[in-house]
Protein backbone atom coordinates (compact mmCIF):
# COMPACT_ATOMS: atom_id res chain seq x y z
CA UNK A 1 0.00 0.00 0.00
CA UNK A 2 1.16 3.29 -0.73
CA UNK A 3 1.64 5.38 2.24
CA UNK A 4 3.29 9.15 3.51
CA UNK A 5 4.69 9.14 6.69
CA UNK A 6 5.51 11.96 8.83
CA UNK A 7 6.19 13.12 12.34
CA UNK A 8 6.50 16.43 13.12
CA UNK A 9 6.80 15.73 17.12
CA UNK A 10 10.01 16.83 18.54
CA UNK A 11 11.22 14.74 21.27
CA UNK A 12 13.41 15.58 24.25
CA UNK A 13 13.65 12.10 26.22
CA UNK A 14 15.88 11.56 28.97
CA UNK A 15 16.28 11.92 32.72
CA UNK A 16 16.05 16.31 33.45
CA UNK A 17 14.73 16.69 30.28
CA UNK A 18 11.69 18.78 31.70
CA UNK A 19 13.99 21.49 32.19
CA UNK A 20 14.36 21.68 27.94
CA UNK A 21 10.43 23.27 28.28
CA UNK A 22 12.40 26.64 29.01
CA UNK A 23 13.28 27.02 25.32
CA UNK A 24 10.72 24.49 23.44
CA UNK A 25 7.95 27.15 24.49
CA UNK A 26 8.83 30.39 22.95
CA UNK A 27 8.59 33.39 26.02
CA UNK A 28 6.42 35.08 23.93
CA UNK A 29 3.41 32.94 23.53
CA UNK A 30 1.23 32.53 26.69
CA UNK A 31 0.62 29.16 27.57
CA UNK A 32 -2.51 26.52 29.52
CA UNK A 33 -1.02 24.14 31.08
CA UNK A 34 -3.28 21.07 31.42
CA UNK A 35 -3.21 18.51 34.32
CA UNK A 36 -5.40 15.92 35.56
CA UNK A 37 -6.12 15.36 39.59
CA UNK A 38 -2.87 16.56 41.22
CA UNK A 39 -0.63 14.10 41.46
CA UNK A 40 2.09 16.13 39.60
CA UNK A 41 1.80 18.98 42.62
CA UNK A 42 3.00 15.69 45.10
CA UNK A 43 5.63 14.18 42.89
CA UNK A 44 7.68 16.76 42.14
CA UNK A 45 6.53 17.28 38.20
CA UNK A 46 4.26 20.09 38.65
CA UNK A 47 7.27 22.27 40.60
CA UNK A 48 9.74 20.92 37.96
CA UNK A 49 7.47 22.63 35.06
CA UNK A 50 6.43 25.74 36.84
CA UNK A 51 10.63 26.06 37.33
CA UNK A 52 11.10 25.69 33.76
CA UNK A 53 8.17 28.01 32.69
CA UNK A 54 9.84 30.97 34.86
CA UNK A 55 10.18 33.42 32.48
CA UNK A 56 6.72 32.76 30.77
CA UNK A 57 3.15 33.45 30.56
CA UNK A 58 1.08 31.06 31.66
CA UNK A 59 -2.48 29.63 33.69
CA UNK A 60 -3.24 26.27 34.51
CA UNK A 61 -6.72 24.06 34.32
CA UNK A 62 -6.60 20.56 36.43
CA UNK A 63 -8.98 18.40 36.82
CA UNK A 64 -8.80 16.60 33.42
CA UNK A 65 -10.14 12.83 34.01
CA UNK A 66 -8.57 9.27 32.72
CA UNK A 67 -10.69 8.78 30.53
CA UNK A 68 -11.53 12.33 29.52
CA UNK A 69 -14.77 13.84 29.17
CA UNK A 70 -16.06 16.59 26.80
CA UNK A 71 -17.99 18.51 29.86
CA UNK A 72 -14.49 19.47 31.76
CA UNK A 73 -13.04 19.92 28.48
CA UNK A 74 -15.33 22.37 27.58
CA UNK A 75 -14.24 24.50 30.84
CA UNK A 76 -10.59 24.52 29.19
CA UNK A 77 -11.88 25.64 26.14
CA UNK A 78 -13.65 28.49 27.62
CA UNK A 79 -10.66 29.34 29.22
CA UNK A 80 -8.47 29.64 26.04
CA UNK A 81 -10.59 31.65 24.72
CA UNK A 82 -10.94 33.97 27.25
CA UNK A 83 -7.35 34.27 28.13
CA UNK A 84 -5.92 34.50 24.29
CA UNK A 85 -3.77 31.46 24.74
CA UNK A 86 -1.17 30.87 22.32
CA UNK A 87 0.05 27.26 23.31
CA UNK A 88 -1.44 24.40 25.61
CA UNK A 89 1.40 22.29 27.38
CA UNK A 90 -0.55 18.93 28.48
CA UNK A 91 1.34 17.56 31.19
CA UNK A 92 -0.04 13.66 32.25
CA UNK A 93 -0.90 10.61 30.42
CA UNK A 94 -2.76 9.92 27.62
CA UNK A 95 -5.99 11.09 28.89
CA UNK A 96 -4.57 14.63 29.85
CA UNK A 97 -3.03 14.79 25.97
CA UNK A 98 -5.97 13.74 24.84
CA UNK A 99 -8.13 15.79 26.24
CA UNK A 100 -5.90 18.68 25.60
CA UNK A 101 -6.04 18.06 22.05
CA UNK A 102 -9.09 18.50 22.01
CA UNK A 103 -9.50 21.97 23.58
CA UNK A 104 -6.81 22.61 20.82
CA UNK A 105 -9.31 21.63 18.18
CA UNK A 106 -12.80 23.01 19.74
CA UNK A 107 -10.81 26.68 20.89
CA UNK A 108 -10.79 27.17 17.46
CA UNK A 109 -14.14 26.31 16.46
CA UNK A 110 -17.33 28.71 17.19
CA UNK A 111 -19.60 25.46 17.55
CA UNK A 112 -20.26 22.32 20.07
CA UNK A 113 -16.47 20.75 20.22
CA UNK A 114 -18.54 17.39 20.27
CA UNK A 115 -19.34 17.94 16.52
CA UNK A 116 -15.50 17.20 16.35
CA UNK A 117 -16.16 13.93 17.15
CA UNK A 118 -19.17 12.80 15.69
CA UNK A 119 -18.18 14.39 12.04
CA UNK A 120 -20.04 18.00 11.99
CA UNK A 121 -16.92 19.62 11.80
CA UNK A 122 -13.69 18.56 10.42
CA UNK A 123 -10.78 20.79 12.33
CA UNK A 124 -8.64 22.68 9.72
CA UNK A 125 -6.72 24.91 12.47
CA UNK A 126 -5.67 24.51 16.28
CA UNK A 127 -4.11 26.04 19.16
CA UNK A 128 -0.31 24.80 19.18
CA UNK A 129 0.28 21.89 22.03
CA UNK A 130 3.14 20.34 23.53
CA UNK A 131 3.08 17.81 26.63
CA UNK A 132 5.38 16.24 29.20
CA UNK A 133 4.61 12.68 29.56
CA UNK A 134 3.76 11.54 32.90
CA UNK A 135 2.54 7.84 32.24
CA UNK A 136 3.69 5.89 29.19
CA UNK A 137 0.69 3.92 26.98
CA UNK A 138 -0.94 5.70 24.72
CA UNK A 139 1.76 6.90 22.68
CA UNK A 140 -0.61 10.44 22.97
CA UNK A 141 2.39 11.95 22.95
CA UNK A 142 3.79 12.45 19.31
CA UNK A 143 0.02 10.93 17.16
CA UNK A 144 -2.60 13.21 16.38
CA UNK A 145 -5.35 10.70 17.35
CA UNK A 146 -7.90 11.24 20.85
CA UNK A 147 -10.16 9.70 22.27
CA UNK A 148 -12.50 11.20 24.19
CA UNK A 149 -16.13 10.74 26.17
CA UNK A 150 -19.44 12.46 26.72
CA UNK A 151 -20.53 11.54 29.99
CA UNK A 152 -23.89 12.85 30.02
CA UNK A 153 -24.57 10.33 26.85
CA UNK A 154 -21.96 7.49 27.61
CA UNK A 155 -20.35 7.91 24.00
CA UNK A 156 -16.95 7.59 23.94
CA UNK A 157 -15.35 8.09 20.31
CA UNK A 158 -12.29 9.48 18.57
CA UNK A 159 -10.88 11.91 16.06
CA UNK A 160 -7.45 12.25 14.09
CA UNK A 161 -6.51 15.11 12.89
CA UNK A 162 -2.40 16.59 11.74
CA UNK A 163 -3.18 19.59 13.38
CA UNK A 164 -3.37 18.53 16.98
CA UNK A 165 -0.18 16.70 16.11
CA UNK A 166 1.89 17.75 19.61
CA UNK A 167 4.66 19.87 18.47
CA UNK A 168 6.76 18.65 21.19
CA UNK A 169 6.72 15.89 23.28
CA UNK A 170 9.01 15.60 27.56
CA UNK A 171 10.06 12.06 27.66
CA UNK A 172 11.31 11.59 31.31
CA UNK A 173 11.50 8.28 32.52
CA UNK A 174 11.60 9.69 36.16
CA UNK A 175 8.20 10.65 36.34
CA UNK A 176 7.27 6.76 36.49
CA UNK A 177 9.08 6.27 39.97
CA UNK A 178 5.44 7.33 41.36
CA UNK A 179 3.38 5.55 39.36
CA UNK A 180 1.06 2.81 41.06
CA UNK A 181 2.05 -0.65 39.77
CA UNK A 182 -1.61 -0.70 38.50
CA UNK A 183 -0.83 2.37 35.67
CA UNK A 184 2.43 0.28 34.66
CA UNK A 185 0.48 -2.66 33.85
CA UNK A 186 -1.99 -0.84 32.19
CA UNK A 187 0.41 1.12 30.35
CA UNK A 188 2.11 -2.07 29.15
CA UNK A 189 -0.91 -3.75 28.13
CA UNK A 190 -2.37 -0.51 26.04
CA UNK A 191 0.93 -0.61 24.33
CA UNK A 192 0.73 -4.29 23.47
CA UNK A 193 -2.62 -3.81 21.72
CA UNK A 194 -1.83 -0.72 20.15
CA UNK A 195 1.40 -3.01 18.46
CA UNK A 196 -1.27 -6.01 17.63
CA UNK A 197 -4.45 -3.96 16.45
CA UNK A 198 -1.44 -2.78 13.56
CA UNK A 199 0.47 -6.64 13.06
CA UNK A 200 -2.14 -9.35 13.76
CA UNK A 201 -4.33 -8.18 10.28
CA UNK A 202 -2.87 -10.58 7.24
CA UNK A 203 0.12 -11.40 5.45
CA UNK A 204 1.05 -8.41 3.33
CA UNK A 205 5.35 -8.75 2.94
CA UNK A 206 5.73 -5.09 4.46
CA UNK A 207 9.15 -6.54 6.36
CA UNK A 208 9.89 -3.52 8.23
CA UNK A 209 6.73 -2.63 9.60
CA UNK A 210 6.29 -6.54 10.69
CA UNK A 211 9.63 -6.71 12.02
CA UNK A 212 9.42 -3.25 14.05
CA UNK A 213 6.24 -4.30 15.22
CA UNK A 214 8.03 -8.10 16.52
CA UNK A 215 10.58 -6.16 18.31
CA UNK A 216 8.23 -3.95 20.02
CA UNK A 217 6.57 -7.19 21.24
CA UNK A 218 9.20 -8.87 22.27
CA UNK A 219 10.03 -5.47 24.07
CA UNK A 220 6.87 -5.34 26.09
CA UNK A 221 6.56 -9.30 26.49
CA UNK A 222 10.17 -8.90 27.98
CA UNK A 223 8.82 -5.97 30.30
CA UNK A 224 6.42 -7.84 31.52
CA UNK A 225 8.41 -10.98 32.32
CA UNK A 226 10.93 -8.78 34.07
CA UNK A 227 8.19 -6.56 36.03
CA UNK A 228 9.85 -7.41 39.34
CA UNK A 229 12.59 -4.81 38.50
CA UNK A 230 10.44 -2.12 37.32
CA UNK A 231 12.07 0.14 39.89
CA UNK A 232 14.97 0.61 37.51
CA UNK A 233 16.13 3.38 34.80
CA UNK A 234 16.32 0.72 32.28
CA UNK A 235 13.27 -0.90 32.68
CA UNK A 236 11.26 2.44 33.09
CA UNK A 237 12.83 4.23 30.03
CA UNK A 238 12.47 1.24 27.57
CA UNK A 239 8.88 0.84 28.38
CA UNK A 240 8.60 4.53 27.85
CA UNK A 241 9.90 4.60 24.30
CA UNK A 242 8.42 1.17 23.09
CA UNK A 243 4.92 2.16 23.91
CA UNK A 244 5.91 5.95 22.28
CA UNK A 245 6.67 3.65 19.12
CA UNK A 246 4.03 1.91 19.70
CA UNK A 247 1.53 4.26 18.28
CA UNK A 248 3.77 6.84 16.62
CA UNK A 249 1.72 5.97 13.16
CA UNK A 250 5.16 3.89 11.59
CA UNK A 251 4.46 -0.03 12.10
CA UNK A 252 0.85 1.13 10.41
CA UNK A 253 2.16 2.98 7.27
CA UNK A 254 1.10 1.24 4.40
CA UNK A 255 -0.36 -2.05 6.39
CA UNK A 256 -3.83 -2.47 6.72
CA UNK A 257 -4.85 -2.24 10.93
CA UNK A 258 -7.90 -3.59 13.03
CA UNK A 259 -8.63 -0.99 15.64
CA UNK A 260 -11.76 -3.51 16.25
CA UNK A 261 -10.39 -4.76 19.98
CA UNK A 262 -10.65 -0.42 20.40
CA UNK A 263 -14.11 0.00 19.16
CA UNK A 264 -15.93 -3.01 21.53
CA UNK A 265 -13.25 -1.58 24.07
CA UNK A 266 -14.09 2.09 24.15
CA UNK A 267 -18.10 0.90 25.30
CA UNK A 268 -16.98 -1.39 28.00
CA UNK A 269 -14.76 1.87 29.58
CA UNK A 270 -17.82 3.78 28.61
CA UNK A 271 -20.78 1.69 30.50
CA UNK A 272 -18.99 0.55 33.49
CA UNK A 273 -15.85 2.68 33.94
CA UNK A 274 -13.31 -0.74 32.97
CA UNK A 275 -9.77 0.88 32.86
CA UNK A 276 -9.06 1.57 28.98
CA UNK A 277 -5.83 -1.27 29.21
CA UNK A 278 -8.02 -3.73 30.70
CA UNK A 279 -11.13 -3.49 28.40
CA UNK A 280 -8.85 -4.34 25.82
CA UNK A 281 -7.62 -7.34 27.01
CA UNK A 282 -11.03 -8.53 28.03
CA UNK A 283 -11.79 -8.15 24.30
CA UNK A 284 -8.82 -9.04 22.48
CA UNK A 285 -8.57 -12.61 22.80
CA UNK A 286 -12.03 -13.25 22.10
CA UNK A 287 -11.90 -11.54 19.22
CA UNK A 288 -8.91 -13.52 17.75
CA UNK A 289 -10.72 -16.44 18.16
CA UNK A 290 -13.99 -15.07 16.57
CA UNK A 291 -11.58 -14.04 13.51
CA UNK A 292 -9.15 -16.69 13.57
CA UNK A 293 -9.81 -17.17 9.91
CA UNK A 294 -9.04 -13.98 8.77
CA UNK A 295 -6.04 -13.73 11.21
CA UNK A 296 -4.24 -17.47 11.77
CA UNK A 297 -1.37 -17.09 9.86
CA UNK A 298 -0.56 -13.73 11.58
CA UNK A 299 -1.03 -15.07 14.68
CA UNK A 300 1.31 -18.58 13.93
CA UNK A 301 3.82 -15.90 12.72
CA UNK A 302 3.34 -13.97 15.84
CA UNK A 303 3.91 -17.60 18.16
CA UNK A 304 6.77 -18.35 16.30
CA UNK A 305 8.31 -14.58 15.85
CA UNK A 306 7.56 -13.22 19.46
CA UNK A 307 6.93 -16.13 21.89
CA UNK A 308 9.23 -18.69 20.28
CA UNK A 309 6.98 -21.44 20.08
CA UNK A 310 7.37 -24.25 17.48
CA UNK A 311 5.74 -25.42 14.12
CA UNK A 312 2.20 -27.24 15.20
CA UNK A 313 -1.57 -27.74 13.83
CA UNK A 314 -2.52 -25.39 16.74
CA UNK A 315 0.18 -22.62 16.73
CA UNK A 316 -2.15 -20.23 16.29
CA UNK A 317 -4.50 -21.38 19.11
CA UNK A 318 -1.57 -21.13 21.08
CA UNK A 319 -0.64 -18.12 20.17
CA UNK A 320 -3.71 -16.39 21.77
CA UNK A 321 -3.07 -18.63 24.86
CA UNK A 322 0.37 -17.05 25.30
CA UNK A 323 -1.56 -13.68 24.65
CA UNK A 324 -3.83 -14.50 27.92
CA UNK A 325 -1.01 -15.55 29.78
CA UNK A 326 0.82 -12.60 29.54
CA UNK A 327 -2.02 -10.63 30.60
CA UNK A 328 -3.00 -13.09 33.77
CA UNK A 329 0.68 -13.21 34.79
CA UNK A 330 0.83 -9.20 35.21
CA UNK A 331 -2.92 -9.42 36.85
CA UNK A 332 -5.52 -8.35 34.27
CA UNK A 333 -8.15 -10.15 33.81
CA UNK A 334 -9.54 -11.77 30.46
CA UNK A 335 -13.27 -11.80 31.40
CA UNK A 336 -15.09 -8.90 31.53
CA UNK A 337 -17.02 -9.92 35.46
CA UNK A 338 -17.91 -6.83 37.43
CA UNK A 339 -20.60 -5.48 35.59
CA UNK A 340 -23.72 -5.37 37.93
CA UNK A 341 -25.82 -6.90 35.78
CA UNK A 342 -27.00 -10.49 33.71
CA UNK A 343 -24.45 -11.40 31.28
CA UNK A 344 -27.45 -11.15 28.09
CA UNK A 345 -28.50 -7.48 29.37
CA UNK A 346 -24.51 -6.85 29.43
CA UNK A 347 -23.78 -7.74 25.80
CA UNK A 348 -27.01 -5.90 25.04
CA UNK A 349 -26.10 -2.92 25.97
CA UNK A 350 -22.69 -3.05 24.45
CA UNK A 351 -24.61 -3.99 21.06
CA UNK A 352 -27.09 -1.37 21.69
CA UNK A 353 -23.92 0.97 21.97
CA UNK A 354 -21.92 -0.10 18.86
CA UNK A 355 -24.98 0.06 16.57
CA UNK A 356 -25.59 3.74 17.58
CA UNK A 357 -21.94 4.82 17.20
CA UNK A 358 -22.04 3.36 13.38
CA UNK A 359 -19.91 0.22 14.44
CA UNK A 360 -21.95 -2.49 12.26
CA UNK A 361 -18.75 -2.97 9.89
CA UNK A 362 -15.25 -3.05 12.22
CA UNK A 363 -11.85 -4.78 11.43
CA UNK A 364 -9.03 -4.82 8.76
CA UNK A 365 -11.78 -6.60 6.44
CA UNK A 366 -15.07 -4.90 7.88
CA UNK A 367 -15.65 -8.72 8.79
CA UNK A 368 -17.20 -7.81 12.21
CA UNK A 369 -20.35 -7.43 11.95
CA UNK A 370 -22.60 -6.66 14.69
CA UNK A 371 -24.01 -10.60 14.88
CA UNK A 372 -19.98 -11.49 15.22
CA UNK A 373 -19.96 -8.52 17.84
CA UNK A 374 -22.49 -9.88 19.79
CA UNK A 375 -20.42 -13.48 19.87
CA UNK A 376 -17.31 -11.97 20.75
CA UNK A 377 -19.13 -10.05 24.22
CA UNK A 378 -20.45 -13.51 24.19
CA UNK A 379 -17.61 -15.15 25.01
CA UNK A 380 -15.67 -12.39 26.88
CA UNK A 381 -18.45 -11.38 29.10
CA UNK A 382 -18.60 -13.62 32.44
């Protein structure tokens, strides 16, 4: 497939590299800087910024949710507009970036930012944004996707767009020392589907994005297996820039990618709050199995190429077996089971949900239908 790749996101990665905000942000723009509950004010972060923004313009607006919703957003937006902001430094995960690409987009739109995400309004300008990563997973960072959620409505959907493409992107592996061990699991998990939703598709003979994507794997499978010392530089800065390249738009250039494990995904965080990492392990194997005929031979390369098994009649059965391993082994479960309700009112309302959001036709083929839907919540709802 014929593709064109660029990434305009400037990276400073490294241990003090917070510090390199002082000339990244020009002195004569004033700046938002976006946060989520706090947690950068008690870890040192927050101080580190405000330090390196000394001789700069700038507010602030916390209080930006995981999982980000469109009514605090809205706030932010109002206060870019009112203030005449030039830049918005995001400074969190990938909720915070997220959601601050969005108040990029809908600051510079006289409508509902919502129609952003629902296709009203395609976004031809933004407010410039740059962000210091605080919790590696999304790869948020340096893509111009977002996801983001209405809460009054439950939707939760995304946009893309090149102009809320960060212009800069604080890699500091230090910023994980405070992280619960729940956030590094989920950030290694996110990063593992992100790498599959792009590589477990079909056999298409792009060698570099299939090999890239192999040695991310292997990365994060080796992260995983090693999670014991996750109190280390190395460990913290390789799982850093593996889930950065994760979703930096390369291992997808000219290869078609699923997304589908996202879409079923996105309602289960939506209806009953399931961490984003964990819905998508709850789906994912399920749905490899549902579409094991559209996706064995990626998946027997995958067992052979990233968990080293051998040649058999079930390789790629097993394949999805190591999958759930590596998720049970680091905690996460593979069921979806606290969800209040009867398992047949559960997948109804997920069905309910994907049919209004236009989800009738997902995957790399458009081969998941709503009926095949309704089997995979079938089988990965308790």
């Amino acid at each position: 497939m014929n593709f064109t790749y660029s990434n305009p996101t400037q990276i400073f990665f490294g241990q003090g590299q917070i510090a390199s905000l002082a000339d990244a942000v020009p002195t004569n723009k004033s700046v938002l800087v976006i946060y989520g509950g706090g947690s950068i004010k008690k870890n040192g972060i927050y101080n580190q910024v405000a330090k390196a923004l000394t001789k700069h313009t700038w507010v602030e607006f916390s209080g930006v949710e995981p999982n980000p919703t469109k009514e605090t957003l809205d706030k932010a937006v109002q206060v870019v507009k009112e203030n005449k902001i030039d830049m918005i430094l995001a400074v969190g995960g990938g909720s915070v970036i997220d959601g601050a690409k969005y108040v990029a987009a809908a600051a510079n739109y006289n409508g509902d930012g919502w129609d952003i995400l629902v296709g009203k309004h395609q976004v031809t300008s933004a407010v410039p944004l740059g962000c210091v990563l605080t919790l590696p997973a999304t790869g948020s960072e340096s893509n111009m996707g977002a996801v983001i959620t209405k809460a009054e409505t439950q939707d939760k959907l995304a946009f893309m767009s090149p102009f809320v493409h960060p212009k800069f992107a604080v890699m500091d592996p230090d910023v994980m020392k405070s992280l619960p061990e729940r956030q590094l699991v989920n950030g290694l998990v996110d990063a593992w589907v992100h790498v599959c939703e792009q590589y477990i598709t079909g056999i298409h003979g792009a060698m570099v994005q299939d090999g890239y994507a192999e040695s991310l794997l292997k990365n994060l499978f080796t992260l995983g297996r090693d999670f014991k010392n996750r109190d280390s530089d190395m460990w913290r800065a390789n799982l850093m820039w593996t889930a950065n390249q994760a979703l930096n738009g390369l291992i997808g250039s000219g290869v078609p990618q699923d997304w589908a494990t996202h879409m079923i995904g996105h309602e289960l965080t939506a209806l009953w709050g399931v961490d984003h990492a964990r819905s998508l392990a709850i789906v994912q194997p399920s749905l490899l199995r549902n579409q094991m005929g559209n996706k064995k031979a990626k998946l027997e390369q995958m067992g052979k190429n990233v968990f080293g098994l051998s040649e058999s009649e079930h390789l790629a059965e097993l394949t999805i077996q190591s999958i759930e391993k590596f998720y049970t082994e680091l905690g996460v479960a593979i069921q979806l089971e606290d969800h209040g309700e009867i398992k047949s009112n559960a997948v109804d309302k997920v069905v309910k949900q994907l049919e209004g959001h236009g989800m009738t036709a997902i995957g790399e083929q458009q081969s998941i239908t709503i009926d095949r839907s309704r089997e995979i919540l079938e089988m990965a709802i308790a």
